[in-house]
Protein backbone atom coordinates (compact mmCIF):
# COMPACT_ATOMS: atom_id res chain seq x y z
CA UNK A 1 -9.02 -16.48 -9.63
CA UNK A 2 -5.69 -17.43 -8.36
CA UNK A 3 -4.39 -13.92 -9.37
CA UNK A 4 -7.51 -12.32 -7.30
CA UNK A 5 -5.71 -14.26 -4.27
CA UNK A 6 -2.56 -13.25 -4.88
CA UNK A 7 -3.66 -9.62 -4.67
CA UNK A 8 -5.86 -10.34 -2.00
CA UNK A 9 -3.16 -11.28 0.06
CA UNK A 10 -0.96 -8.50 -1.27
CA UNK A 11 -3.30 -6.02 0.42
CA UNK A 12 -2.80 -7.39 3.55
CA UNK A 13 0.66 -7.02 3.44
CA UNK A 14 0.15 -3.25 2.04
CA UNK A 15 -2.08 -2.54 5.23
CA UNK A 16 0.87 -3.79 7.47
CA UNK A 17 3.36 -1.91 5.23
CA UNK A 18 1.72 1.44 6.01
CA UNK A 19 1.56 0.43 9.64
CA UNK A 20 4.75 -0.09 9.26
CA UNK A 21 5.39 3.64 7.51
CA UNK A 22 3.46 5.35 10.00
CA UNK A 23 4.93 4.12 13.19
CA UNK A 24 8.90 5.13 11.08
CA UNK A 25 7.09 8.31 10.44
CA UNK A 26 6.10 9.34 13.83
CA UNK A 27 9.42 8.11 15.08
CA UNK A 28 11.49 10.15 13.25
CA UNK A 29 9.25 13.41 13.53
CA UNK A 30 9.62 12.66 17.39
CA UNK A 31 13.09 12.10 17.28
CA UNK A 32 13.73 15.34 15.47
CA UNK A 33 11.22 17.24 17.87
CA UNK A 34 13.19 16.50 20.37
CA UNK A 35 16.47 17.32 19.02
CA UNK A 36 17.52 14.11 18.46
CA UNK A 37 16.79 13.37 14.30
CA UNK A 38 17.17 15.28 11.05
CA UNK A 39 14.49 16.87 9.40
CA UNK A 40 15.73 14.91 6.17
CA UNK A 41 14.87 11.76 8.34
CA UNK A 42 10.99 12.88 8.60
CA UNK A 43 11.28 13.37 5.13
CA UNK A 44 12.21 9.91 4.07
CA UNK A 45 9.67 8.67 5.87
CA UNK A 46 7.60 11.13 5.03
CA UNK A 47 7.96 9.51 1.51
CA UNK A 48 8.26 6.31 2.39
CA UNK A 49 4.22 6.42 4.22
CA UNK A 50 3.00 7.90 0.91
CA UNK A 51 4.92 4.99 -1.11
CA UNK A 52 3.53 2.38 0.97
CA UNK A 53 0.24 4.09 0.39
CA UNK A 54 0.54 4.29 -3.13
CA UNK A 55 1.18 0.50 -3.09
CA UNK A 56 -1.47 -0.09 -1.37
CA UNK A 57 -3.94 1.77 -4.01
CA UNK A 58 -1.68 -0.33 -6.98
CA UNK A 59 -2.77 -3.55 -5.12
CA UNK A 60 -6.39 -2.98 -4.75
CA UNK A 61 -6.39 -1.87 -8.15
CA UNK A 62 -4.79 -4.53 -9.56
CA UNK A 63 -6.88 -6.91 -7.29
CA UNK A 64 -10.06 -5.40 -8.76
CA UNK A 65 -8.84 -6.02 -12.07
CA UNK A 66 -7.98 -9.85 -11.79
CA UNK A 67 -11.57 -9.78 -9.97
CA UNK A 68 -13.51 -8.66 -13.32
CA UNK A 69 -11.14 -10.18 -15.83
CA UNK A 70 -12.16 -13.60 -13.90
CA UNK A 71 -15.82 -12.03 -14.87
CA UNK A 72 -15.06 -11.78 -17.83
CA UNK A 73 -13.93 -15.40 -18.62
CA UNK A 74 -17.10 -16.63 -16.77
CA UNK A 75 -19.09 -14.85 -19.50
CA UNK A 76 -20.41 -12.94 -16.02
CA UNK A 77 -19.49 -9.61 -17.18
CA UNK A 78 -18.75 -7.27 -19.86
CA UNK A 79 -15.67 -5.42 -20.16
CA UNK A 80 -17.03 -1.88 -21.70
């Protein structure tokens, strides 16, 4: 169970990750908007929202994992 926790709290800090992202995203597609940025920056972040997103889908999975192998070891489920 201590693994479900771990991921548990790793999601939270996913979440605030892609806040994170998406605040650098719309920054830099402002700042080149108005003349002031590179498209390349939007780009980075562009990639760096959908990493932090794809993080976020690695931790969930991997939480839901430790949640059924814990199952598992409580003879409470069955791993088909």
């Amino acid at each position: 169970m201590r693994f479900a926790l771990e991921h548990s709290k790793n999601i939270g800090i996913a979440n605030l990750n892609i806040e994170k992202a998406e605040l650098a995203y719309k920054l830099a597609k402002l700042s080149y908007e108005e003349g002031q940025g590179k498209s390349s920056e939007v780009k980075v972040a562009s990639i760096e929202l959908e990493q932090a997103k794809l993080n976020l889908s690695k931790e969930m999975y991997n939480y839901n994992i430790a949640i059924l192998d814990f199952k598992y070891c409580l003879g409470l489920g069955k791993v088909q």
